[in-house]
C-alpha atoms as a PDB file:
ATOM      1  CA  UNK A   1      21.629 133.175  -2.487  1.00  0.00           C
ATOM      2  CA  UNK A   2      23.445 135.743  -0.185  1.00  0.00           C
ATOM      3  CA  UNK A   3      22.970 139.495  -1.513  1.00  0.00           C
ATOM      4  CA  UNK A   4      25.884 141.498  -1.611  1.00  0.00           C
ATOM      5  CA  UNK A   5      27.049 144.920   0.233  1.00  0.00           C
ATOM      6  CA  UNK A   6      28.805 145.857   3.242  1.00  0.00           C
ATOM      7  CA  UNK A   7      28.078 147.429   6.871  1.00  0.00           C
ATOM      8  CA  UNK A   8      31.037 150.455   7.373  1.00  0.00           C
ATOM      9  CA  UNK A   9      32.092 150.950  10.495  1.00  0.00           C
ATOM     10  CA  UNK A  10      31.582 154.594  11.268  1.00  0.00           C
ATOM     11  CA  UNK A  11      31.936 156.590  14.141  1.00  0.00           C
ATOM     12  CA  UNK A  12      28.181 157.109  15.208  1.00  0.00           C
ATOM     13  CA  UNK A  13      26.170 153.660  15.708  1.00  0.00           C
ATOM     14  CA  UNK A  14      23.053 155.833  14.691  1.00  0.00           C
ATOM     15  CA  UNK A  15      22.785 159.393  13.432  1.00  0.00           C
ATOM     16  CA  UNK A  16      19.889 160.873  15.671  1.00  0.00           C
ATOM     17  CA  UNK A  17      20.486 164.883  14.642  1.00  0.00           C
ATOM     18  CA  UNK A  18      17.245 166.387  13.424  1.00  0.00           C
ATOM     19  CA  UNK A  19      15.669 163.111  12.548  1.00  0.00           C
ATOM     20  CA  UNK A  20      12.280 161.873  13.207  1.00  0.00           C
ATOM     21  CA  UNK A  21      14.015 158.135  13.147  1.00  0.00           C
ATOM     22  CA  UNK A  22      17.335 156.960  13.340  1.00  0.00           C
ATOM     23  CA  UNK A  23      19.092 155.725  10.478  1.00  0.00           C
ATOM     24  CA  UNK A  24      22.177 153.645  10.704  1.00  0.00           C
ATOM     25  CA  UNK A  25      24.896 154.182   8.597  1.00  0.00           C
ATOM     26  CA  UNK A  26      25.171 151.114   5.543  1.00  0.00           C
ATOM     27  CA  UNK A  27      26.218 150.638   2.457  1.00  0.00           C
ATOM     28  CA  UNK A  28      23.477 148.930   1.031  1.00  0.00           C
ATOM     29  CA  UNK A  29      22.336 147.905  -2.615  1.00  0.00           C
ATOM     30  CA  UNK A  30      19.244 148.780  -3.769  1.00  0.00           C
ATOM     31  CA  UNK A  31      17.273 148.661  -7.481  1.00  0.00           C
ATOM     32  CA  UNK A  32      14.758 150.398  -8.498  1.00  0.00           C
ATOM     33  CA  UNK A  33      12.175 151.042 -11.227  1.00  0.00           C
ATOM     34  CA  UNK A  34       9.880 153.570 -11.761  1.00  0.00           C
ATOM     35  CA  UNK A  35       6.298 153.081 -10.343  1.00  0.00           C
ATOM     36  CA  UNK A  36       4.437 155.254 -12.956  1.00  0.00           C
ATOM     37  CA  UNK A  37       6.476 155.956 -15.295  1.00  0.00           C
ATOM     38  CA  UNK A  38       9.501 153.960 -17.075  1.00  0.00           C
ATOM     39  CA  UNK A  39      12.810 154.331 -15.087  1.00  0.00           C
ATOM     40  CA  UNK A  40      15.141 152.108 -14.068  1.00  0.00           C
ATOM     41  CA  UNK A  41      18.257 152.537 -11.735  1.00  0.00           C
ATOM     42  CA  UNK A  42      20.818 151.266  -9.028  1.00  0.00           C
ATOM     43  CA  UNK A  43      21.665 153.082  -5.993  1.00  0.00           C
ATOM     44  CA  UNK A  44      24.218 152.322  -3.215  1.00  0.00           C
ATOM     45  CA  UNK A  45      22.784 153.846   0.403  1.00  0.00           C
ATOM     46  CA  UNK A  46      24.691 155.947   2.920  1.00  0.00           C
ATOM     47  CA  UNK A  47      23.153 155.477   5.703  1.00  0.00           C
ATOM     48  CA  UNK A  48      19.191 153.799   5.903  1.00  0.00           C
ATOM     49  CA  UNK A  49      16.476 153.365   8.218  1.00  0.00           C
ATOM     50  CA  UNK A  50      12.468 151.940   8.098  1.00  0.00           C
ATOM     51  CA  UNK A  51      11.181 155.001   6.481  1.00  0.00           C
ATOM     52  CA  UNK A  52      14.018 155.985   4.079  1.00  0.00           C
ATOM     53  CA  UNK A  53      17.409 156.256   2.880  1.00  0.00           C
ATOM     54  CA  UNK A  54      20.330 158.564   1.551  1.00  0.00           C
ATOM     55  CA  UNK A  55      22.401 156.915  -1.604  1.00  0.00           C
ATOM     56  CA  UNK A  56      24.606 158.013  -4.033  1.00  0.00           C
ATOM     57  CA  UNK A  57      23.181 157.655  -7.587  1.00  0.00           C
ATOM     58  CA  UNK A  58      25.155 157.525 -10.627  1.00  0.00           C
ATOM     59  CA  UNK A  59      21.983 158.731 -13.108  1.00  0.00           C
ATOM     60  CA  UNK A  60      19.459 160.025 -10.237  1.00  0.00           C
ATOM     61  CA  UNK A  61      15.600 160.210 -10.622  1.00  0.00           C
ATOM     62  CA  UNK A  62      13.750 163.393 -10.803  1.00  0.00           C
ATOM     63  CA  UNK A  63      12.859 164.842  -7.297  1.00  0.00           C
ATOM     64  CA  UNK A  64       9.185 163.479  -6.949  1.00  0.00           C
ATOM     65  CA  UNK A  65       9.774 160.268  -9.108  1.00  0.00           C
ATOM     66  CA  UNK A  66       8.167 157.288  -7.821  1.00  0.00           C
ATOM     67  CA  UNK A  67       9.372 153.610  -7.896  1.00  0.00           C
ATOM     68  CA  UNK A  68       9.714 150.451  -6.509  1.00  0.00           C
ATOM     69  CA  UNK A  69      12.930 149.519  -4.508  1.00  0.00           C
ATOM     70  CA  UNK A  70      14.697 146.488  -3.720  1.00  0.00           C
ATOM     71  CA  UNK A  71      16.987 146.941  -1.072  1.00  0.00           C
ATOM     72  CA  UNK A  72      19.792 144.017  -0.933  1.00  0.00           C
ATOM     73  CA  UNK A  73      20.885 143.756   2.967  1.00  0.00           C
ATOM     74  CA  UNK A  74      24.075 142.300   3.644  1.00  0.00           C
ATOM     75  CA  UNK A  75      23.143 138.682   5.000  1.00  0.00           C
ATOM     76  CA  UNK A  76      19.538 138.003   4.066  1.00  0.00           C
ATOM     77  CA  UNK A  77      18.722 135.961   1.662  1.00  0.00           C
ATOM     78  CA  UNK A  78      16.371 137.843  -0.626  1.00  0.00           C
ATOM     79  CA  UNK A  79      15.594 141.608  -0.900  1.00  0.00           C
ATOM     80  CA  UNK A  80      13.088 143.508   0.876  1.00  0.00           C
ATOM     81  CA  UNK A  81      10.933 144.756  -1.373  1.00  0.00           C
ATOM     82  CA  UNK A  82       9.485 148.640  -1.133  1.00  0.00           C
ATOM     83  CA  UNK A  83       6.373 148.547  -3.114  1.00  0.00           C
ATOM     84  CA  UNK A  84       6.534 152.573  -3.724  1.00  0.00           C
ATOM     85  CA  UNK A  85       9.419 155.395  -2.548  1.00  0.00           C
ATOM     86  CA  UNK A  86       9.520 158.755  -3.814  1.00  0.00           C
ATOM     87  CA  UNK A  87      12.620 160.772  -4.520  1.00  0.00           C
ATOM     88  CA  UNK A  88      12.625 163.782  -2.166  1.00  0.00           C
ATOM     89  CA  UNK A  89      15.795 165.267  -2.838  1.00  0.00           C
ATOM     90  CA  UNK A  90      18.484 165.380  -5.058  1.00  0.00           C
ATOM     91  CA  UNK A  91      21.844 167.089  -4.535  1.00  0.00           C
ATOM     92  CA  UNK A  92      25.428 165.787  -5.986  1.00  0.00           C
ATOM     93  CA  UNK A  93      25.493 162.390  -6.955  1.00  0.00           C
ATOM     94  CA  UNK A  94      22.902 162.145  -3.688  1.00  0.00           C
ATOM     95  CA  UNK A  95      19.406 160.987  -3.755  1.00  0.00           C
ATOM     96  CA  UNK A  96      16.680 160.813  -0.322  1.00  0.00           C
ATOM     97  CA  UNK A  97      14.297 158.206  -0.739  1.00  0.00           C
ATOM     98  CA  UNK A  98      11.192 158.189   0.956  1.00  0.00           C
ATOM     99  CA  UNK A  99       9.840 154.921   1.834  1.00  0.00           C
ATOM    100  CA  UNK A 100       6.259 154.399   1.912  1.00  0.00           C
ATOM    101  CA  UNK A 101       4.472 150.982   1.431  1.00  0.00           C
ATOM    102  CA  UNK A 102       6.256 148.260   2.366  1.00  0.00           C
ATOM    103  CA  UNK A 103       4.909 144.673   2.963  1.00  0.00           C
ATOM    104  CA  UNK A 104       4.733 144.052   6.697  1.00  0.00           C
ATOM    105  CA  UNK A 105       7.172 141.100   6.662  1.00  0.00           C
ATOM    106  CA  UNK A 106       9.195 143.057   4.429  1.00  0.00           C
ATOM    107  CA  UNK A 107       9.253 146.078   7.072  1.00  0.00           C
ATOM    108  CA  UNK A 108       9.884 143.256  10.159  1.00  0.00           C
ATOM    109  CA  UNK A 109      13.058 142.002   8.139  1.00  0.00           C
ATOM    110  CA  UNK A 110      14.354 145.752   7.542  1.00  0.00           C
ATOM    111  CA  UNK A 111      13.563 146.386  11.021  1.00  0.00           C
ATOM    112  CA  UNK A 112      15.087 143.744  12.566  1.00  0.00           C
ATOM    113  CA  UNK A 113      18.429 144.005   9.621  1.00  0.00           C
ATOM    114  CA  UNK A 114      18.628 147.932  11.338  1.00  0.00           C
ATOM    115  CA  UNK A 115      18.617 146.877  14.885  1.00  0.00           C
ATOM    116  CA  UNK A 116      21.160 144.125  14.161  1.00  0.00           C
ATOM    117  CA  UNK A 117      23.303 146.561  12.706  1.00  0.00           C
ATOM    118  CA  UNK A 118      22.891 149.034  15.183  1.00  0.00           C
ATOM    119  CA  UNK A 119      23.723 146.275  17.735  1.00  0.00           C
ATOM    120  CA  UNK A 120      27.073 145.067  16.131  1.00  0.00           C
ATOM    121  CA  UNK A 121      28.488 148.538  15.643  1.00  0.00           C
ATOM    122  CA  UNK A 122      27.537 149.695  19.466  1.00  0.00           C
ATOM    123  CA  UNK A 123      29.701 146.038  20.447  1.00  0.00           C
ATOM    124  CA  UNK A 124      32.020 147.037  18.036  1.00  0.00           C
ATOM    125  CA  UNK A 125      32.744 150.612  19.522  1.00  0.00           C
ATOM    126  CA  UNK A 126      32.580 149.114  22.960  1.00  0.00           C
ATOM    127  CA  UNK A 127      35.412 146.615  22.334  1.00  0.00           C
ATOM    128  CA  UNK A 128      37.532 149.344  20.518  1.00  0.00           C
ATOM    129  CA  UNK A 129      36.643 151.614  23.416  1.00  0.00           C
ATOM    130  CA  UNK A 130      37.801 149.087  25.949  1.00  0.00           C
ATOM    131  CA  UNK A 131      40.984 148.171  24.130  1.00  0.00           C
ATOM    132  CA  UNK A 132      42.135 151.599  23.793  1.00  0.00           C
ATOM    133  CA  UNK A 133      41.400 152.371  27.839  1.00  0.00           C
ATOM    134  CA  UNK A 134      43.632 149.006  28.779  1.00  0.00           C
ATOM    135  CA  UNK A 135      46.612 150.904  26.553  1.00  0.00           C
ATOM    136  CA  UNK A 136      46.512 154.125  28.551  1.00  0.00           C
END
């Protein structure tokens, strides 16, 4: 089975401004339940990387809630799986998750998932980039 979502094209590959790791911009997915207490939810993220995401959230978690995620990438087969995330933010309809144990194949697959994307937007951008020199 083939999870649903979509990669954007965007302008920037990776947003680097003020960020202790990239994230790449994807509309991704993701479930979650509370950890501790009884919540349940979907998200859709913004942009993601190995540590974290930004989504937009229809009913959004209290800041400090913690939960388990499933994050459904584009492409793979089954989710990776983010044993507990805590909300650290929440401001209009946007939510930050924090991303802190994650099964080590489940961070390799979310790793490699990131650099992929990363990869087909810089090709992406390059082609575009090249077309639009060969029409000046």
């Amino acid at each position: 089975m083939v999870s649903t979502g979509s990669v954007t094209p965007t302008e920037g590959v990776v947003e680097m401004q003020n960020r202790k790791v990239p994230r790449v911009r994807a509309s991704v997915r993701i479930a979650f339940v509370g950890a501790t207490q009884d919540f349940e939810g979907e998200a859709q993220t913004v942009d993601l990387s190995f540590r974290g995401c930004r989504a937009t959230c229809q009913q959004p978690p209290p800041n400090g809630t913690k939960l388990q995620v499933s994050l459904y990438l584009p492409g793979v087969e089954y989710p990776v799986s983010i044993a507990l995330a805590v909300i650290r933010w929440v401001r209009k309809g946007l939510i930050g998750i924090e991303f802190y144990s994650i099964p080590p194949s489940h961070r390799e697959q979310l790793q490699a998932w990131i650099l992929r994307s990363s990869y087909v937007r810089l090709q992406n951008a390059m082609k575009a980039q090249r077309v639009d020199e060969t029409r000046c």
